[in-house]
C-alpha atoms as a PDB file:
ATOM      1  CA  UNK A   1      27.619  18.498 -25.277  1.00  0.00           C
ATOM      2  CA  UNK A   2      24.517  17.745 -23.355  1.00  0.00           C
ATOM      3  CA  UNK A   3      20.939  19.420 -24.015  1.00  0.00           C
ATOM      4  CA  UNK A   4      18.966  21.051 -21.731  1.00  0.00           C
ATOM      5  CA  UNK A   5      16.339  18.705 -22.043  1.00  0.00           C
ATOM      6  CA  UNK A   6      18.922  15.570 -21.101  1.00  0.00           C
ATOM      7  CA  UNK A   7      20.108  18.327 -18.095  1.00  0.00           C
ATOM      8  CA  UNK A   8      16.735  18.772 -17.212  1.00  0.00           C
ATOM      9  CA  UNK A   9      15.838  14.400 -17.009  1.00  0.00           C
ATOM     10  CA  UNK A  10      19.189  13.864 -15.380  1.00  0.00           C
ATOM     11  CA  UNK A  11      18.074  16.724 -12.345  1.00  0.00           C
ATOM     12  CA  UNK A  12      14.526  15.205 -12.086  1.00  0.00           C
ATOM     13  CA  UNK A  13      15.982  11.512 -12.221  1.00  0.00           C
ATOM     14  CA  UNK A  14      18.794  12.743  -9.545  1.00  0.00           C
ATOM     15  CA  UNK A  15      16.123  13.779  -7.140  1.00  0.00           C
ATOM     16  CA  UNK A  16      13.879  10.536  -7.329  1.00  0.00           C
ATOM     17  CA  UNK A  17      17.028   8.544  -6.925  1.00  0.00           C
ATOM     18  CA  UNK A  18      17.683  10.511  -3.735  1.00  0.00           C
ATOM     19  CA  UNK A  19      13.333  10.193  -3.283  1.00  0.00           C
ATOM     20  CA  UNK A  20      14.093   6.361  -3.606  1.00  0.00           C
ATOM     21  CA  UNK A  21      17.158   6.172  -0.950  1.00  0.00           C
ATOM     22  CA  UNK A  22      15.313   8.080   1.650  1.00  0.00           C
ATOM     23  CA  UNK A  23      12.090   5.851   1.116  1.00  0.00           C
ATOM     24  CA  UNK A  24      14.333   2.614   1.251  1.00  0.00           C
ATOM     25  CA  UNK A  25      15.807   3.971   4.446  1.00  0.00           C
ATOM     26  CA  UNK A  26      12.490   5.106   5.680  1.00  0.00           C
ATOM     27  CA  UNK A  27      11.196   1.260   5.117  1.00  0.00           C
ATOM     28  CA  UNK A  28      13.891   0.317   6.749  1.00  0.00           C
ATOM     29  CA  UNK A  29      13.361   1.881  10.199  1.00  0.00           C
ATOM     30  CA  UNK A  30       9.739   0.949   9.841  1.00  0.00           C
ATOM     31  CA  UNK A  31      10.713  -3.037   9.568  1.00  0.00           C
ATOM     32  CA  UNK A  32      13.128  -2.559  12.453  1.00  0.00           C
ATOM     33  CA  UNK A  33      10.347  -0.916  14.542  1.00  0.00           C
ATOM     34  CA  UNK A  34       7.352  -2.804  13.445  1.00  0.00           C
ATOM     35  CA  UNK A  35       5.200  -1.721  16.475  1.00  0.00           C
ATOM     36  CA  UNK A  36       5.597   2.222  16.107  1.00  0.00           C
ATOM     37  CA  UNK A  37       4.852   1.769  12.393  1.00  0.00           C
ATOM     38  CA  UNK A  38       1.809  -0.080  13.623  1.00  0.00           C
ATOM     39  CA  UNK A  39       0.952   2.087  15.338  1.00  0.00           C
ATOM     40  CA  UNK A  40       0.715   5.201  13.458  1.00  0.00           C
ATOM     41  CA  UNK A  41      -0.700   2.938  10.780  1.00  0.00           C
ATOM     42  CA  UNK A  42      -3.615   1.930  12.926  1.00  0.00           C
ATOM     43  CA  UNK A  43      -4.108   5.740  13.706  1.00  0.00           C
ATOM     44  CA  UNK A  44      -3.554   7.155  10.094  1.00  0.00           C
ATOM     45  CA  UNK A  45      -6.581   4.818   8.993  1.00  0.00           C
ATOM     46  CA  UNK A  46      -8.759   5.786  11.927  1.00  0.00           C
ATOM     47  CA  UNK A  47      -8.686   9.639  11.133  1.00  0.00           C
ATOM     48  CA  UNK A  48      -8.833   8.378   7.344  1.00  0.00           C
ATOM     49  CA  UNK A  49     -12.231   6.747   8.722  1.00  0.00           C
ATOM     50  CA  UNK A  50     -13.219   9.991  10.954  1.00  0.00           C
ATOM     51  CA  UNK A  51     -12.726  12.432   7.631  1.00  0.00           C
ATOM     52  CA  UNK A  52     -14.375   9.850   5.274  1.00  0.00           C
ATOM     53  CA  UNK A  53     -17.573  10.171   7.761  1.00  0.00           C
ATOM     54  CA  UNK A  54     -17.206  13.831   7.886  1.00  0.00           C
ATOM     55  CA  UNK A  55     -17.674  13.427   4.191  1.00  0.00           C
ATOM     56  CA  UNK A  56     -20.156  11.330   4.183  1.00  0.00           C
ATOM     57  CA  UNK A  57     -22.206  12.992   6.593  1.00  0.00           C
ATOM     58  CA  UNK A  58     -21.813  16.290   4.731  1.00  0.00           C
ATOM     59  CA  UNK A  59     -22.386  14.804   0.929  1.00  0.00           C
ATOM     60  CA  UNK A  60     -26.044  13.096   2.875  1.00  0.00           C
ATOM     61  CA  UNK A  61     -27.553  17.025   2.923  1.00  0.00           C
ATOM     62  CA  UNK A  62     -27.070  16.572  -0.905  1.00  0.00           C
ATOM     63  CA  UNK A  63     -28.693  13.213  -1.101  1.00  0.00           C
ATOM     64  CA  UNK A  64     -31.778  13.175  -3.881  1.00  0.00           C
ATOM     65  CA  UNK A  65     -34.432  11.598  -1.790  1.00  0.00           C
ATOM     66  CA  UNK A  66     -34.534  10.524   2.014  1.00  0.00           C
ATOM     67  CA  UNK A  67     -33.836   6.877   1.447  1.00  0.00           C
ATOM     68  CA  UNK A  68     -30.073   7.882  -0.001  1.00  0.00           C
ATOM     69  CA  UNK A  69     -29.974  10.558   2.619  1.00  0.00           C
ATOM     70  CA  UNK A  70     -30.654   8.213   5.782  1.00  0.00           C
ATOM     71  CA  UNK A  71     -28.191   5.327   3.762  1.00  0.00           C
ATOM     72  CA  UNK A  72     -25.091   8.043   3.388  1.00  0.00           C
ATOM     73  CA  UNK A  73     -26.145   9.715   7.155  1.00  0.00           C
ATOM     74  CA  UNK A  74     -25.532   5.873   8.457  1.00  0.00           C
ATOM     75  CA  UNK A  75     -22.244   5.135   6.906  1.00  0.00           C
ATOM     76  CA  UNK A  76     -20.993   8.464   7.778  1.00  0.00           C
ATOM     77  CA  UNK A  77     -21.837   7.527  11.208  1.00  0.00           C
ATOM     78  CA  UNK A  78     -20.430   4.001  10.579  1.00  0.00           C
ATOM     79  CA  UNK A  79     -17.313   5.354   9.381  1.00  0.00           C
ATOM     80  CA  UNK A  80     -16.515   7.748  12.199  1.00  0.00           C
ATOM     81  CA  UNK A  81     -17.548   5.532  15.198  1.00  0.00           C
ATOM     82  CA  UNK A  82     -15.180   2.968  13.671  1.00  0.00           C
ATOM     83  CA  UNK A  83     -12.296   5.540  13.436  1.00  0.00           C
ATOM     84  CA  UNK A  84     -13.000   6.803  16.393  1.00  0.00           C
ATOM     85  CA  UNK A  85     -12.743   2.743  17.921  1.00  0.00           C
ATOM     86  CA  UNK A  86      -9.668   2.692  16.173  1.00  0.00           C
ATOM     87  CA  UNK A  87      -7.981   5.684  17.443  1.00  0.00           C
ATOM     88  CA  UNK A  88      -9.404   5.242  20.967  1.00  0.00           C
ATOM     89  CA  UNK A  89      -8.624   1.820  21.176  1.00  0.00           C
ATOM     90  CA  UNK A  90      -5.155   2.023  19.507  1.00  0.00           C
ATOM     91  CA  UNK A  91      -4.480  -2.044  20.666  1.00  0.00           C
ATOM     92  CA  UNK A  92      -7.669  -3.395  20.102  1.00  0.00           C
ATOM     93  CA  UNK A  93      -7.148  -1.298  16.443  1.00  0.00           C
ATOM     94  CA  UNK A  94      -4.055  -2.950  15.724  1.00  0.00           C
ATOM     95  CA  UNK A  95      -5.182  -6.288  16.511  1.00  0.00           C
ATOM     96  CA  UNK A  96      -8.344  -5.493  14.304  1.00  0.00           C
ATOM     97  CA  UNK A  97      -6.598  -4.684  11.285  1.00  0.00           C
ATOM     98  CA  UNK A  98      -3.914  -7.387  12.221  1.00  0.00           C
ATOM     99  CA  UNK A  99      -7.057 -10.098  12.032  1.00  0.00           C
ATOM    100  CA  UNK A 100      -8.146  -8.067   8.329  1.00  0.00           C
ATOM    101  CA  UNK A 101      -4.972  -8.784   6.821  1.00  0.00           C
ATOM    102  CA  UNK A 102      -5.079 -11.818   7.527  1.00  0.00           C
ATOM    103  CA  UNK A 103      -8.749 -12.459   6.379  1.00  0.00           C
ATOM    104  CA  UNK A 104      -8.007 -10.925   3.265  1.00  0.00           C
ATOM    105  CA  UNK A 105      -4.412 -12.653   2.430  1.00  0.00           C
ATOM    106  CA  UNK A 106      -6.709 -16.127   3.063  1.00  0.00           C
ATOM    107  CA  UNK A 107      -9.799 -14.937   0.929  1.00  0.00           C
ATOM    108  CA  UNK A 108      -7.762 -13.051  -1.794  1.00  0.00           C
ATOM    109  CA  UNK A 109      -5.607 -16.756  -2.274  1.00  0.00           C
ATOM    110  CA  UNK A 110      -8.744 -18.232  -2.987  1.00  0.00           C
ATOM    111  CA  UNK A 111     -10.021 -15.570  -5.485  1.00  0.00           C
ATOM    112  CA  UNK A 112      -6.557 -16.236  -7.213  1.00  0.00           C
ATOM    113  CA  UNK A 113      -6.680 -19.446  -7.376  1.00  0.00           C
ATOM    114  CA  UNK A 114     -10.302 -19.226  -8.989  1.00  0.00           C
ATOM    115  CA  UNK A 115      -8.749 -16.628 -11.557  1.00  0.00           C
ATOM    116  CA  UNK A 116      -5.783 -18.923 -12.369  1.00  0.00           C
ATOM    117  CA  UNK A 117      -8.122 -21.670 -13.828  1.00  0.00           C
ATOM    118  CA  UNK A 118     -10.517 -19.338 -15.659  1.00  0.00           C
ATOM    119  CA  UNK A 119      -7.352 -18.027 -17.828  1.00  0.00           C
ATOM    120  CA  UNK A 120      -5.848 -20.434 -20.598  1.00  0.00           C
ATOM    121  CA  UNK A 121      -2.563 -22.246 -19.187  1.00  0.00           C
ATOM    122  CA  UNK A 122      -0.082 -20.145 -20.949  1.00  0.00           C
ATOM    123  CA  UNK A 123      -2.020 -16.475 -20.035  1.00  0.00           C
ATOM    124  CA  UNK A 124      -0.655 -16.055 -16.663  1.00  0.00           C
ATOM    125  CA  UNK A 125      -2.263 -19.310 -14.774  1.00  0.00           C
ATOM    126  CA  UNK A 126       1.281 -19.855 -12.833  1.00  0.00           C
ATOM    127  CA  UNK A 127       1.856 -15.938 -11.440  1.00  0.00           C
ATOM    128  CA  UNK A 128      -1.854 -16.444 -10.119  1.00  0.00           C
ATOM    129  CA  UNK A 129      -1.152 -19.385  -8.520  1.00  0.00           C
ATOM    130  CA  UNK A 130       2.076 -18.355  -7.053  1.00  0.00           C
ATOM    131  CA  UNK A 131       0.598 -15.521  -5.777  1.00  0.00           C
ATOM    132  CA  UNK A 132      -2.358 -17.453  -4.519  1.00  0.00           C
ATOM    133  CA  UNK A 133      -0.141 -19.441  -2.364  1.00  0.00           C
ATOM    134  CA  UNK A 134       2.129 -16.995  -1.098  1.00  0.00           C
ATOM    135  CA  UNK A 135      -0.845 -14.861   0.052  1.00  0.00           C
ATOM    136  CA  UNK A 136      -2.147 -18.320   1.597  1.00  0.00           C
ATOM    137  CA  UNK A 137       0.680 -19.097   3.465  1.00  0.00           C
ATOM    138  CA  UNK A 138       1.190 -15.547   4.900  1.00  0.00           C
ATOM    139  CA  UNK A 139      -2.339 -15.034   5.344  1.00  0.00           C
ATOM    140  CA  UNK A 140      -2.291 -18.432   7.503  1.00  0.00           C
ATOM    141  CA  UNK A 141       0.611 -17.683   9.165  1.00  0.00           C
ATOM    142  CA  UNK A 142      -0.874 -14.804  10.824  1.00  0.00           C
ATOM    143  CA  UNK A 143      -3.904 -15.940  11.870  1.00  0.00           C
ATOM    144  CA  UNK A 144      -2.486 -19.118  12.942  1.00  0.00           C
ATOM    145  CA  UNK A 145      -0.167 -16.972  15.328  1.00  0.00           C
ATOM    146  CA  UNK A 146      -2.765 -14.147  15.892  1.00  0.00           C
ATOM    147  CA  UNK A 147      -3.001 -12.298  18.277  1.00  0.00           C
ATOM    148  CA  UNK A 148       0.380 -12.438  18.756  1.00  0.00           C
ATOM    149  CA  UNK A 149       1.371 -11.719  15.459  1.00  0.00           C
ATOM    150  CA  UNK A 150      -0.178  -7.730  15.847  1.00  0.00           C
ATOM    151  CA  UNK A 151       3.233  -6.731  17.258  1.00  0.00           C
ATOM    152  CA  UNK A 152       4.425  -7.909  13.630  1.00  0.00           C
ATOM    153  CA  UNK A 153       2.352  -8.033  10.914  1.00  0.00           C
ATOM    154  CA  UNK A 154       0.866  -4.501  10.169  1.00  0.00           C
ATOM    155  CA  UNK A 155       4.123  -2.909  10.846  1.00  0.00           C
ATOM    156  CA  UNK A 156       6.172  -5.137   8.656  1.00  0.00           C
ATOM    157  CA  UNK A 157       4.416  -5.459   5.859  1.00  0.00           C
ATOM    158  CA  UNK A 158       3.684  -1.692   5.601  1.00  0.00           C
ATOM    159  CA  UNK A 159       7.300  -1.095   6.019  1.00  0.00           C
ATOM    160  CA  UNK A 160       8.228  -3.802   3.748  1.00  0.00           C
ATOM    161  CA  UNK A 161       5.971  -1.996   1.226  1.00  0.00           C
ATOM    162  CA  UNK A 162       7.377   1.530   1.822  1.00  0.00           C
ATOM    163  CA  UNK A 163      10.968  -0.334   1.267  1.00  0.00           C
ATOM    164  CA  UNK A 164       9.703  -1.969  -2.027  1.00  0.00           C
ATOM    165  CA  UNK A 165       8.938   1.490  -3.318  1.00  0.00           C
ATOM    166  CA  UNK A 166      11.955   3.073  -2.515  1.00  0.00           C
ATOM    167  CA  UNK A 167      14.140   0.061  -3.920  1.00  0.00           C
ATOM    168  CA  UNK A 168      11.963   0.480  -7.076  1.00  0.00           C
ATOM    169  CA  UNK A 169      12.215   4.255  -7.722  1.00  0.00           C
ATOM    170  CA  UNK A 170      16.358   3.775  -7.689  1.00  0.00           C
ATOM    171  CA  UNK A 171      16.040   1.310 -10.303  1.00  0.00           C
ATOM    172  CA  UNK A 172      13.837   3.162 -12.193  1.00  0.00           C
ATOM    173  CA  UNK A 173      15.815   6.458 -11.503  1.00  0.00           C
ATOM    174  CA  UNK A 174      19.198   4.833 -12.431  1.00  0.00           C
ATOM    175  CA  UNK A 175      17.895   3.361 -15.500  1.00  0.00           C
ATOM    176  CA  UNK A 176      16.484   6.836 -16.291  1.00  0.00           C
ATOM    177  CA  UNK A 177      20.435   8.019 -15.278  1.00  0.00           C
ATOM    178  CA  UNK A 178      21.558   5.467 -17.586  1.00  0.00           C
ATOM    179  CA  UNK A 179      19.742   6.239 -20.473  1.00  0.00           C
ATOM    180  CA  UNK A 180      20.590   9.758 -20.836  1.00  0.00           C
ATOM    181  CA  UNK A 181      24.412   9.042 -19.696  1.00  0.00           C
ATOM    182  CA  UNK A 182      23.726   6.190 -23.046  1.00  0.00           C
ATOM    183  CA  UNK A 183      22.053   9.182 -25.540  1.00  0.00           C
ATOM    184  CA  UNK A 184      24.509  11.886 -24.484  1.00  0.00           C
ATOM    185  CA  UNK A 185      27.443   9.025 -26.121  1.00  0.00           C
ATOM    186  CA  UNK A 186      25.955   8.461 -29.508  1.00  0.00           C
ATOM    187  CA  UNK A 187      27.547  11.012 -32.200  1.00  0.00           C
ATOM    188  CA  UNK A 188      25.071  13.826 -33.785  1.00  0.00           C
ATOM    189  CA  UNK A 189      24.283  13.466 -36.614  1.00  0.00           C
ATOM    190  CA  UNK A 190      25.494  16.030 -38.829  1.00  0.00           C
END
């Protein structure tokens, strides 16, 4: 006989293992057509940059003294002529951002590799340096074929990402599945 509350975890668990199919096959498509994904990720971060000025520019009329009010009125103004550039400049954008990643893979390997040898040998030293030179190697890999590698990079990594989580959430929802499917076999206790 199975409880309402095991009816209730098996429901949610069936609907984030049908979340988790649709995201895989949404990461999919977005691999397969790395330039539209690019695309709309270049112009999802510039209006993320036009509303984060917005903000800014309205949270500066509650600033405490002029010298915070002229500092938040400037990165407002920062923040929405740079979403603005990226929105009205969708190729330069993507090439932009395509550069960024790459800057940051490079600099965040050598952050990593500077945290591997301040923690003891056993305490994770090897995950930071495997990381560290996978980030390394992709980071050089696209600048090394930039800006070429904009048609590629922002598109497939974001997709790769979105395919990541939806891979993840049906393991997690089948284990879920599995575990009641395991409780609902063990006798009661009488």
């Amino acid at each position: 006989m199975t409880s309402p509350l095991s009816q209730q975890v098996s429901k949610q668990a069936g609907w984030s293992l049908f979340m988790g199919i649709l995201t895989a096959a949404i990461g999919v498509a977005m691999v397969l057509y790395p330039m539209a994904t690019a695309t709309v990720s270049t112009l999802f971060f510039g209006w993320s940059l036009i509303l984060a000025g917005a903000a800014h520019l309205v949270f500066a009329f509650s600033s405490q003294s002029v010298g915070n009010f002229v500092l938040k009125l400037l990165l407002g103004i920062f923040y929405g002529i740079g979403g603005i550039a990226l929105i009205a400049f969708l190729p330069a954008g993507v090439l932009t951002l395509t550069a960024a990643v790459g800057i940051m893979l490079v600099s965040n390997a050598f952050i990593e590799i500077v945290l591997a040898f301040s923690v003891p040998v056993g305490g994770g030293r090897g995950g930071f340096l495997t990381s560290a030179i996978m980030s390394a190697l992709l980071g050089v890999l696209i600048l090394g074929s930039w800006p070429n590698s904009a048609v590629w990079t922002i598109g497939t990594m974001v997709g790769v990402a979105v395919l990541f989580n939806g891979i993840s959430r049906v393991v997690i929802s089948g284990a879920v599945l599995k575990g009641v499917h395991d409780l609902e076999q063990v006798p009661k206790a009488a």
